[in-house]
Every structure is written in structure tokens, then in C-alpha cells.
PDB file of N, CA and C in Angstrom:
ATOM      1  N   UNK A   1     139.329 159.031  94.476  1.00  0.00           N
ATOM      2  CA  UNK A   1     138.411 157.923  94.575  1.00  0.00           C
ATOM      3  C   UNK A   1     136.999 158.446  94.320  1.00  0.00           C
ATOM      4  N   UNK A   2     136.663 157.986  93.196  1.00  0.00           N
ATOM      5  CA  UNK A   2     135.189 158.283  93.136  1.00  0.00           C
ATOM      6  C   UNK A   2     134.171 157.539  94.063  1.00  0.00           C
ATOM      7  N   UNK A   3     132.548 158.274  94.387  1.00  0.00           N
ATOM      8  CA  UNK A   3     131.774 157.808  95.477  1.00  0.00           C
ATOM      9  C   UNK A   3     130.505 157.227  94.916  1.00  0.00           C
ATOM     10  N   UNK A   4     130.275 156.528  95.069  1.00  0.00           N
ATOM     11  CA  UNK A   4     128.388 156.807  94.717  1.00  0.00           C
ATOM     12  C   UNK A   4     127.409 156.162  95.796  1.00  0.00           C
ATOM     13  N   UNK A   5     126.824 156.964  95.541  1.00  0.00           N
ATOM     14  CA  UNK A   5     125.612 157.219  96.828  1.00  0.00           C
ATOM     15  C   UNK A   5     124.443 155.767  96.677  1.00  0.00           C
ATOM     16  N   UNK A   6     124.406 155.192  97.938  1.00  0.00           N
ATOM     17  CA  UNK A   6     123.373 154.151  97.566  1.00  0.00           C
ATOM     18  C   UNK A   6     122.159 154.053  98.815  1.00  0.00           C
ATOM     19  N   UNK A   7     121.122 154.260  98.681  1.00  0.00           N
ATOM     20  CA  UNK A   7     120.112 154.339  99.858  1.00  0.00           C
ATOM     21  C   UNK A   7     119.953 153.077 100.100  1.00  0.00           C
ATOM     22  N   UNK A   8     120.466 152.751 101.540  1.00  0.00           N
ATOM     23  CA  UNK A   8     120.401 151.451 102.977  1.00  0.00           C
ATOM     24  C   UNK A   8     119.380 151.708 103.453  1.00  0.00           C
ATOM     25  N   UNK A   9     119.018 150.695 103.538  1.00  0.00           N
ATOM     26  CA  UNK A   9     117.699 150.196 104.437  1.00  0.00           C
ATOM     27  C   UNK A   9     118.264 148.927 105.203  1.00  0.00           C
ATOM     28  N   UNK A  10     118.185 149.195 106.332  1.00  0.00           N
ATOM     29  CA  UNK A  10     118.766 148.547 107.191  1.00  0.00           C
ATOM     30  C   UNK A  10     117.460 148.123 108.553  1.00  0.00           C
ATOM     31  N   UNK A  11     117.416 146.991 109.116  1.00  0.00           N
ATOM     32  CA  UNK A  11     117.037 146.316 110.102  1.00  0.00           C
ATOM     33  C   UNK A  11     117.208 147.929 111.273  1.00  0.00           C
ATOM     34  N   UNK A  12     115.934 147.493 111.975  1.00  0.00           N
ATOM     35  CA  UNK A  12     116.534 148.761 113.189  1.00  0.00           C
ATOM     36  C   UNK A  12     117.359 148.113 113.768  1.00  0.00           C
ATOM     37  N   UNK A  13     117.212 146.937 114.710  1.00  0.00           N
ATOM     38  CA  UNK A  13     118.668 146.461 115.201  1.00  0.00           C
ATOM     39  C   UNK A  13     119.684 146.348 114.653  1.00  0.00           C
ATOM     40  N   UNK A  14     119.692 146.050 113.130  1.00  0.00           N
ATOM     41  CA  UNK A  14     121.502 146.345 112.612  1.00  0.00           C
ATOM     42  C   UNK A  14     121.907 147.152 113.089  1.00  0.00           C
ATOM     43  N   UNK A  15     120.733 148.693 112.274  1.00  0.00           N
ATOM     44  CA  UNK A  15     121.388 149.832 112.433  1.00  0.00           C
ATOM     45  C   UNK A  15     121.923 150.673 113.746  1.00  0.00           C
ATOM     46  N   UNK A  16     120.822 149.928 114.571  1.00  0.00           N
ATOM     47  CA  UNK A  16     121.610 150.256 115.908  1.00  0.00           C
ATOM     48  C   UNK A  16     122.677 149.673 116.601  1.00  0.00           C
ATOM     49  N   UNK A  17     122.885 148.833 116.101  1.00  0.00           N
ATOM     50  CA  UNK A  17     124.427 148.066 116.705  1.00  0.00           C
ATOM     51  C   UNK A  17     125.522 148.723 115.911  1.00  0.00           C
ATOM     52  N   UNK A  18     125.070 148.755 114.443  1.00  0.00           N
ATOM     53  CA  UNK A  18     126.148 149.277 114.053  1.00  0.00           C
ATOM     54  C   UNK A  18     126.516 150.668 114.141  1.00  0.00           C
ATOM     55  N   UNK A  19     125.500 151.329 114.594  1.00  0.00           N
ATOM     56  CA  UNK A  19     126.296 152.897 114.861  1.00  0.00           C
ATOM     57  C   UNK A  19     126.725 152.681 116.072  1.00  0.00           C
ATOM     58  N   UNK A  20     126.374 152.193 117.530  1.00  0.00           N
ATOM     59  CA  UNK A  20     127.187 151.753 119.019  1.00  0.00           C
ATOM     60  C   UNK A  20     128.208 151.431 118.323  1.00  0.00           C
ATOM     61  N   UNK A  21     128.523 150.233 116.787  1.00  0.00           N
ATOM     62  CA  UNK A  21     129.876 149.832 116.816  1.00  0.00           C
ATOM     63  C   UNK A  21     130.932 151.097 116.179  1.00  0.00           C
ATOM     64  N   UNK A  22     130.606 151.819 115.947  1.00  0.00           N
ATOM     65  CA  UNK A  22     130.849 152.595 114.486  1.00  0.00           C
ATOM     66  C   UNK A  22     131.444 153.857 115.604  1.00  0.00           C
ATOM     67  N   UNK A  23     130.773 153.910 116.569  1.00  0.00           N
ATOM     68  CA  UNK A  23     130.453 155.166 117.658  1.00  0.00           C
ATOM     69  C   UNK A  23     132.001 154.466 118.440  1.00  0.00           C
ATOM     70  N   UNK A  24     132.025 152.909 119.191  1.00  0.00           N
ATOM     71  CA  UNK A  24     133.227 152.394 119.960  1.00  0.00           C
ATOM     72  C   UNK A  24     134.378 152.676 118.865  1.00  0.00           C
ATOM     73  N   UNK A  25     134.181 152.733 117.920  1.00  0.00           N
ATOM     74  CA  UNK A  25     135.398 153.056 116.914  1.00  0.00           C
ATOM     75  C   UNK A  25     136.155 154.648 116.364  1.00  0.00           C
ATOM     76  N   UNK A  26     134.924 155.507 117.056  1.00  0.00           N
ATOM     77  CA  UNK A  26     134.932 156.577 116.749  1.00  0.00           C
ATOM     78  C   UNK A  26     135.090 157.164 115.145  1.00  0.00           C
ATOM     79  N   UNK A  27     134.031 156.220 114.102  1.00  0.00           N
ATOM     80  CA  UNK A  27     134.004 156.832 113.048  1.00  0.00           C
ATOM     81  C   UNK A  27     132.552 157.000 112.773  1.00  0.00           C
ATOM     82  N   UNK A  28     132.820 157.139 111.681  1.00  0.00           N
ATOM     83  CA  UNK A  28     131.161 157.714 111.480  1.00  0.00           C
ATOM     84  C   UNK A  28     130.036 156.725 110.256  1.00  0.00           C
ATOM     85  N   UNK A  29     128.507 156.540 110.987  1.00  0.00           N
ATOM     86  CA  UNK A  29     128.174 155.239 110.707  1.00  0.00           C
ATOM     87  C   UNK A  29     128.771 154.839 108.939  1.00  0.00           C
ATOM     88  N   UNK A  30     128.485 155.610 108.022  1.00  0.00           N
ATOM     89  CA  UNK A  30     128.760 155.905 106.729  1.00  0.00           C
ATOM     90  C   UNK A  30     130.202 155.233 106.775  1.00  0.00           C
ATOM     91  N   UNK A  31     130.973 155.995 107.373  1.00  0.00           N
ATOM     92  CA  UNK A  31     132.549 155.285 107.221  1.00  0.00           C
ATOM     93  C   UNK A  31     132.416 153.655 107.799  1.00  0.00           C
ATOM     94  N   UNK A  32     132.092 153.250 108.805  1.00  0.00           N
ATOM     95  CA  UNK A  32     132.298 152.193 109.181  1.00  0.00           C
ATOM     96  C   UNK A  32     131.059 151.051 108.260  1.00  0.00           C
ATOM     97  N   UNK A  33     129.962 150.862 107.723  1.00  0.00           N
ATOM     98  CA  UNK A  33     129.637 150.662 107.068  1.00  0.00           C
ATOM     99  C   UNK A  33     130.113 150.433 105.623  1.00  0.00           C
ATOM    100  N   UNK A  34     130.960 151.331 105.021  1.00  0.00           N
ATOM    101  CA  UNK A  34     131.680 151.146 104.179  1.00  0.00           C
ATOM    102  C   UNK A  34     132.432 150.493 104.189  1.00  0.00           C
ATOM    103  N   UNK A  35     133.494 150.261 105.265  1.00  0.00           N
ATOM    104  CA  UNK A  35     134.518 149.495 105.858  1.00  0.00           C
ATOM    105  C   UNK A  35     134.104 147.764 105.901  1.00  0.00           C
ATOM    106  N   UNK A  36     132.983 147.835 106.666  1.00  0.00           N
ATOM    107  CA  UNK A  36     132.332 146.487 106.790  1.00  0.00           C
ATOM    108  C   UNK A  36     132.300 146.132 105.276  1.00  0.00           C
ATOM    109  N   UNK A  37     131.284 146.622 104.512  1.00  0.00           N
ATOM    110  CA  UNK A  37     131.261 146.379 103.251  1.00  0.00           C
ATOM    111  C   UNK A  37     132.329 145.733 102.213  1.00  0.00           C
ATOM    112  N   UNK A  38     133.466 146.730 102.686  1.00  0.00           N
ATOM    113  CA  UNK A  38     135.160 146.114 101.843  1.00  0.00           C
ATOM    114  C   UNK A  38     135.610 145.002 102.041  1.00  0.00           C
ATOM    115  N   UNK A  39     135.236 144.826 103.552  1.00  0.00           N
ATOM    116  CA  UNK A  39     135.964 143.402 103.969  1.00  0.00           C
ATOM    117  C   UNK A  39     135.654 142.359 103.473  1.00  0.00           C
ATOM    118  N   UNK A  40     133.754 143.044 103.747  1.00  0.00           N
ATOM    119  CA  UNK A  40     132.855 141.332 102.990  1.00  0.00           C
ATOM    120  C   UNK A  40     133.684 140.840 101.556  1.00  0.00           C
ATOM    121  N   UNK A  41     133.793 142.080 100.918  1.00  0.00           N
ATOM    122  CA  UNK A  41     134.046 142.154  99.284  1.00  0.00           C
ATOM    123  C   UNK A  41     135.607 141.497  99.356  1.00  0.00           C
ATOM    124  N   UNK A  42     136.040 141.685 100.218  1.00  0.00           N
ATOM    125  CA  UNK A  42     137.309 141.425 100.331  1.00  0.00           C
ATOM    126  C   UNK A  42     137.627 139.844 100.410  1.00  0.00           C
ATOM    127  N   UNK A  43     136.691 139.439 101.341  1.00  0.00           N
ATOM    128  CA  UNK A  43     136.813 137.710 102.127  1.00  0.00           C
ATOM    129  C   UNK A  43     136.303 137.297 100.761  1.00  0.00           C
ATOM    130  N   UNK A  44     135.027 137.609 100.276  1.00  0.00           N
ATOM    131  CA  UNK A  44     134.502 136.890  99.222  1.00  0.00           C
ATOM    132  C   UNK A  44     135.062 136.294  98.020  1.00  0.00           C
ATOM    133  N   UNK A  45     136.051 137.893  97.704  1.00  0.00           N
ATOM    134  CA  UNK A  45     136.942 137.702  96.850  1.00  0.00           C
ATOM    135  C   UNK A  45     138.133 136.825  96.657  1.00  0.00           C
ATOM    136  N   UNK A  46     138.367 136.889  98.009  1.00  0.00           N
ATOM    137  CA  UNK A  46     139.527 135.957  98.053  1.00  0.00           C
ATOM    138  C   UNK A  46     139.540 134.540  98.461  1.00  0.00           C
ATOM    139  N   UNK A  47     137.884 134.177  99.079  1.00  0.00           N
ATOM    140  CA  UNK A  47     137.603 132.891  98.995  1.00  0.00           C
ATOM    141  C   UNK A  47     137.369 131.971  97.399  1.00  0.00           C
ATOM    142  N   UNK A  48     136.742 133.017  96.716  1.00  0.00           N
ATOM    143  CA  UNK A  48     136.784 132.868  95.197  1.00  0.00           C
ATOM    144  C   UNK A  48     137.637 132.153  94.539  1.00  0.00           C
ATOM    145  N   UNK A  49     138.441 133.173  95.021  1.00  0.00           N
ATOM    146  CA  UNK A  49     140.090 132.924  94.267  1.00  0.00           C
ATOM    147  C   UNK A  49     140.642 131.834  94.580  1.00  0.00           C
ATOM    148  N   UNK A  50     140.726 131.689  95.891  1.00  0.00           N
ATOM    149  CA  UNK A  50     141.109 130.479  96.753  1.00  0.00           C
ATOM    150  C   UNK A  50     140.674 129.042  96.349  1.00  0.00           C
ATOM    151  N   UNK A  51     139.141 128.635  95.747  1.00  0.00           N
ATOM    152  CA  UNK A  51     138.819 127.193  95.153  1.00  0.00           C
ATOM    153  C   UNK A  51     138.991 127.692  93.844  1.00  0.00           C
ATOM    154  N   UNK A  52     139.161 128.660  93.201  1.00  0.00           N
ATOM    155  CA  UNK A  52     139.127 128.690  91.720  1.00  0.00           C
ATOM    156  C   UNK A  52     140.635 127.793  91.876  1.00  0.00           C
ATOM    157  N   UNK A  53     142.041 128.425  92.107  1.00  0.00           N
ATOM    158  CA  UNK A  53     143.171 127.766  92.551  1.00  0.00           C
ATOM    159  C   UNK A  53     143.256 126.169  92.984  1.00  0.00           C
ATOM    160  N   UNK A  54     142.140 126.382  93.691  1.00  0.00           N
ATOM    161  CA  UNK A  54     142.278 124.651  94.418  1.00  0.00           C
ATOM    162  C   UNK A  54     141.829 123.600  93.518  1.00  0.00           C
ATOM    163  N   UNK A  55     140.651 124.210  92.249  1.00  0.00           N
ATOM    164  CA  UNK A  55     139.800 123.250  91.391  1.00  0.00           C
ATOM    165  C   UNK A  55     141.271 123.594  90.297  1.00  0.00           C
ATOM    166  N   UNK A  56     141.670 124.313  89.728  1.00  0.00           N
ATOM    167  CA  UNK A  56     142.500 124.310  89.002  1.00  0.00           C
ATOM    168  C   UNK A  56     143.350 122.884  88.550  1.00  0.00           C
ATOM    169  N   UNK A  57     142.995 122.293  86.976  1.00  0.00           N
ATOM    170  CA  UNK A  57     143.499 120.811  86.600  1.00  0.00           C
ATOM    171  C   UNK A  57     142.978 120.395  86.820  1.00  0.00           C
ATOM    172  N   UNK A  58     141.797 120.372  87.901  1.00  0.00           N
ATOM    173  CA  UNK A  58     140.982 119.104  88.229  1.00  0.00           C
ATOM    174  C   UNK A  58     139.589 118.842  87.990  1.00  0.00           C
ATOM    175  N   UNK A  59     139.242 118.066  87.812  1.00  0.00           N
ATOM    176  CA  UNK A  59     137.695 117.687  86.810  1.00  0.00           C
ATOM    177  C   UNK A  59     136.785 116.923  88.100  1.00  0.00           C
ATOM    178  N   UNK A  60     135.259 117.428  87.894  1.00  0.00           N
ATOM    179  CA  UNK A  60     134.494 116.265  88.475  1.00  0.00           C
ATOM    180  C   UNK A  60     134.743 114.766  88.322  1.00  0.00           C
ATOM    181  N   UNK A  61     134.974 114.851  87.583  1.00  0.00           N
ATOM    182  CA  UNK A  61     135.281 113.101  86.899  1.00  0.00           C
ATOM    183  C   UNK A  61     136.229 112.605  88.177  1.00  0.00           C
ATOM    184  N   UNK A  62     137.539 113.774  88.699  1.00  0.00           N
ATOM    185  CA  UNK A  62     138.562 113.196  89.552  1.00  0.00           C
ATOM    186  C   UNK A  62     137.680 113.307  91.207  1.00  0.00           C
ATOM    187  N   UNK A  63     136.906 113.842  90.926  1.00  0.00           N
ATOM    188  CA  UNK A  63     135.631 114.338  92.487  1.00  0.00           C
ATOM    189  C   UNK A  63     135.211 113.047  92.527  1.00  0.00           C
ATOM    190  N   UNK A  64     134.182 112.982  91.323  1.00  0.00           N
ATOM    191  CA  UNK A  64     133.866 111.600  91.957  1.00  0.00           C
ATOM    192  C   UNK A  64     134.494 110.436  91.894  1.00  0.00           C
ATOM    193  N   UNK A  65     135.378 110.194  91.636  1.00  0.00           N
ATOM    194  CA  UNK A  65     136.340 108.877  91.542  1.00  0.00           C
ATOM    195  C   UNK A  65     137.188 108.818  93.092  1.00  0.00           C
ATOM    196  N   UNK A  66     137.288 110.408  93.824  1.00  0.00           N
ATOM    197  CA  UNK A  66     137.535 110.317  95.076  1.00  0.00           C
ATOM    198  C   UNK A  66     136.510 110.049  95.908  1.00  0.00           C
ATOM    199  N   UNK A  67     135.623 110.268  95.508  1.00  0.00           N
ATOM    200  CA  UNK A  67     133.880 109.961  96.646  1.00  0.00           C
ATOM    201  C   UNK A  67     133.084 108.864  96.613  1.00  0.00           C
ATOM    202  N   UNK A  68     133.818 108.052  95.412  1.00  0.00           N
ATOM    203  CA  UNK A  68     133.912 106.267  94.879  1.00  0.00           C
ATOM    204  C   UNK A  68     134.420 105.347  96.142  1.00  0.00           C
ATOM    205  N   UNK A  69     135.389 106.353  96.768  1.00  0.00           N
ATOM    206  CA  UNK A  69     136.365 105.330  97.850  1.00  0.00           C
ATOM    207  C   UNK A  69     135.995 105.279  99.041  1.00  0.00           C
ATOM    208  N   UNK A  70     134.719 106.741  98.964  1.00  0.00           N
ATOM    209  CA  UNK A  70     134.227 106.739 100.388  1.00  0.00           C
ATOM    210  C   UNK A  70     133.638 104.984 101.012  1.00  0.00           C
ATOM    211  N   UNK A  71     134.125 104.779 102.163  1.00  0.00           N
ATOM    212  CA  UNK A  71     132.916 103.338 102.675  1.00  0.00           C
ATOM    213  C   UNK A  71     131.682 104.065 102.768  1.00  0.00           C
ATOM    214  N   UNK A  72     130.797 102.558 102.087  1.00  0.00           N
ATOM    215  CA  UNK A  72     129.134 102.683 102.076  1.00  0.00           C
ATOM    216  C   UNK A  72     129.049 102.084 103.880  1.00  0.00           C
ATOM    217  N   UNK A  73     129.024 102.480 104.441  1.00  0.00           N
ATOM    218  CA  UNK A  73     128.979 102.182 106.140  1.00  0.00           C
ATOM    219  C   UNK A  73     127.630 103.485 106.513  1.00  0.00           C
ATOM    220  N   UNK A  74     126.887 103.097 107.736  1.00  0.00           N
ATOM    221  CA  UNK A  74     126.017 104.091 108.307  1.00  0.00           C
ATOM    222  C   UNK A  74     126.926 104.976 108.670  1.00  0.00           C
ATOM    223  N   UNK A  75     125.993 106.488 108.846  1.00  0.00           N
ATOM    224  CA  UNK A  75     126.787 107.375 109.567  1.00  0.00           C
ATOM    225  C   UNK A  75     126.901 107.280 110.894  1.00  0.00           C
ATOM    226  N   UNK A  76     127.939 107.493 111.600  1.00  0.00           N
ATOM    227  CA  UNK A  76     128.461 107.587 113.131  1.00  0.00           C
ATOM    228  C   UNK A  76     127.577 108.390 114.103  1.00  0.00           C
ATOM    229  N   UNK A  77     127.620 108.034 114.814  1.00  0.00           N
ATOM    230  CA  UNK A  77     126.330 108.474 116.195  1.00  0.00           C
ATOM    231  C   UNK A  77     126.382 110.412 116.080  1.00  0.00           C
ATOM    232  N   UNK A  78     125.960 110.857 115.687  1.00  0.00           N
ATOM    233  CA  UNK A  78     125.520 112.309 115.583  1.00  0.00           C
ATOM    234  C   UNK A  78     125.299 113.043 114.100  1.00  0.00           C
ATOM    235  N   UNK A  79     125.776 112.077 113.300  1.00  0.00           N
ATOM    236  CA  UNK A  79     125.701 112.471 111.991  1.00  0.00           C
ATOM    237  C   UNK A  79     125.249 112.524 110.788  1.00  0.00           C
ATOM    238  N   UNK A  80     123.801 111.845 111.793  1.00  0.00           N
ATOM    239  CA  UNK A  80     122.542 110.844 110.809  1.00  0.00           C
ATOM    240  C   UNK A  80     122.045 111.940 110.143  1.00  0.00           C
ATOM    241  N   UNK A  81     121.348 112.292 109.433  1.00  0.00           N
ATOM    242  CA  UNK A  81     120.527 112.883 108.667  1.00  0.00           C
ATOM    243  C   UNK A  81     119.192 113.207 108.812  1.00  0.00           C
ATOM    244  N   UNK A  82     118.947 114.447 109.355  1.00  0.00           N
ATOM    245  CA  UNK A  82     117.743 115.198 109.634  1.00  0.00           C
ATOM    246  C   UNK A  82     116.643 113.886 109.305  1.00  0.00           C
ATOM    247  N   UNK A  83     115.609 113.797 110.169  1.00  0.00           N
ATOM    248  CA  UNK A  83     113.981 113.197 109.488  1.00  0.00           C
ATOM    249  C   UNK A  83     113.830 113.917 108.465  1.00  0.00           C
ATOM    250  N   UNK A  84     113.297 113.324 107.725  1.00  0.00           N
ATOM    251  CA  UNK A  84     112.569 113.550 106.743  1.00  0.00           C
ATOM    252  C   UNK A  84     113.240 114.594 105.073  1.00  0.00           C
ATOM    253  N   UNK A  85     114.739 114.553 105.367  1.00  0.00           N
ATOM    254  CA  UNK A  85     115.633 115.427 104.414  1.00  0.00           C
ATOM    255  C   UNK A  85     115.677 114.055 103.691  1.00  0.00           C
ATOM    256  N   UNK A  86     115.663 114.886 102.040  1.00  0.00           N
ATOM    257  CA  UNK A  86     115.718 114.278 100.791  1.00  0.00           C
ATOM    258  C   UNK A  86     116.680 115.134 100.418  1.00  0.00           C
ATOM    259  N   UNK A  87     117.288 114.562  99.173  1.00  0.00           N
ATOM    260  CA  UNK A  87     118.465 114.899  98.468  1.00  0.00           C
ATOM    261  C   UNK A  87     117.700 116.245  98.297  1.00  0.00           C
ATOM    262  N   UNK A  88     118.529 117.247  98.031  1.00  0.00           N
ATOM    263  CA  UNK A  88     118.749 118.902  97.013  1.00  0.00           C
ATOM    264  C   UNK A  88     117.845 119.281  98.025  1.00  0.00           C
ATOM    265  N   UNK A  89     117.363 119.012  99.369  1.00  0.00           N
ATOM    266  CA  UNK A  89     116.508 119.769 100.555  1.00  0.00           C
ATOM    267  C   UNK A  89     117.628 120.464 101.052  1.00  0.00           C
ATOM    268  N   UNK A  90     117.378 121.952 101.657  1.00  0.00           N
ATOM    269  CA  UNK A  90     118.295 122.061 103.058  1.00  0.00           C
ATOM    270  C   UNK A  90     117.833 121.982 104.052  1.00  0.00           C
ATOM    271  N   UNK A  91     116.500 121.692 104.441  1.00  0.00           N
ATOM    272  CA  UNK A  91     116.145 121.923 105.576  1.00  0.00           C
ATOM    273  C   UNK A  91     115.105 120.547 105.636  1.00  0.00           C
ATOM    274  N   UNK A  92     115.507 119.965 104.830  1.00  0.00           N
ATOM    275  CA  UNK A  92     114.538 118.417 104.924  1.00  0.00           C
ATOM    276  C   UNK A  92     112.869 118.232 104.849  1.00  0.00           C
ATOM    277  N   UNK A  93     112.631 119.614 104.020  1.00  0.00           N
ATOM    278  CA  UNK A  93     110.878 119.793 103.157  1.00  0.00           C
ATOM    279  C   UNK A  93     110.911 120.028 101.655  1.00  0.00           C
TER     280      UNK A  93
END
């Protein structure tokens, strides 16, 4: 397995949690860091994969013709919409 070296810069609190975590595991920060790293790469990957599969055959055209059927009704008591959020906002500025 080839390696290559990449200089982290890390939060002091990451880095200190993650060597306590790295330390309860008894590996070493480098190894467990790496580890973390795979998994991310790992979930990501396979969430990927997972809607690539799910969109597979199917077209916006069939999206919105399902979001056609939604009822135009208000939303239900907790589910109103931030003050002051406009469409393509996330945080409603």
C-alpha cells in the first residue's frame, strides 16, 4: 500500500479529542485519523451509490409530476417556515 504524506491542521479541540479518542483505542493519532478518514470516504461513497441506484430510470419530469399531488394546504403546527426565509436561502437572509 502506498502512503502519502499530507500536513493537518486541525482545530485544537479536534485534535485533542481525537488523540483521548485514538489513545481509548490504543492506536496512534496518525492511525486513527486515517481510519476516521476511510469511513467518511466510505459512507460518502456508498451514499453516492445508493441515490445514483435510486434515481436510476427516473427523470425530474417523474419528480415533479409526484410533487404535483402534493395538497396546496398550510403547513401543520411546527413546520412553518423560518421568518423571513425565501426560496434558495438556508438560513432565511
Amino acid at each position: 500500500m502506498s502512503k502519502a504524506t499530507y500536513p493537518l491542521k486541525l482545530p485544537t479541540s479536534i485534535k485533542r479529542a481525537a488523540a483521548r479518542l485514538a489513545k481509548e483505542d490504543g492506536v496512534s493519532l496518525n492511525q486513527w485519523i486515517a481510519t476516521a478518514v476511510a469511513q467518511k470516504v466510505g459512507a460518502v461513497e456508498t451514499a453516492a451509490e445508493f441515490f445514483k441506484q435510486r434515481a436510476e430510470g427516473h427523470s425530474l419530469d417523474e419528480l415533479d409530476a409526484f410533487l404535483s399531488r402534493v395538497p396546496n394546504r398550510p403547513p401543520e403546527s411546527g413546520d412553518e417556515l423560518p421568518e423571513g426565509w425565501k426560496p434558495g436561502s438556508i438560513d432565511g437572509h
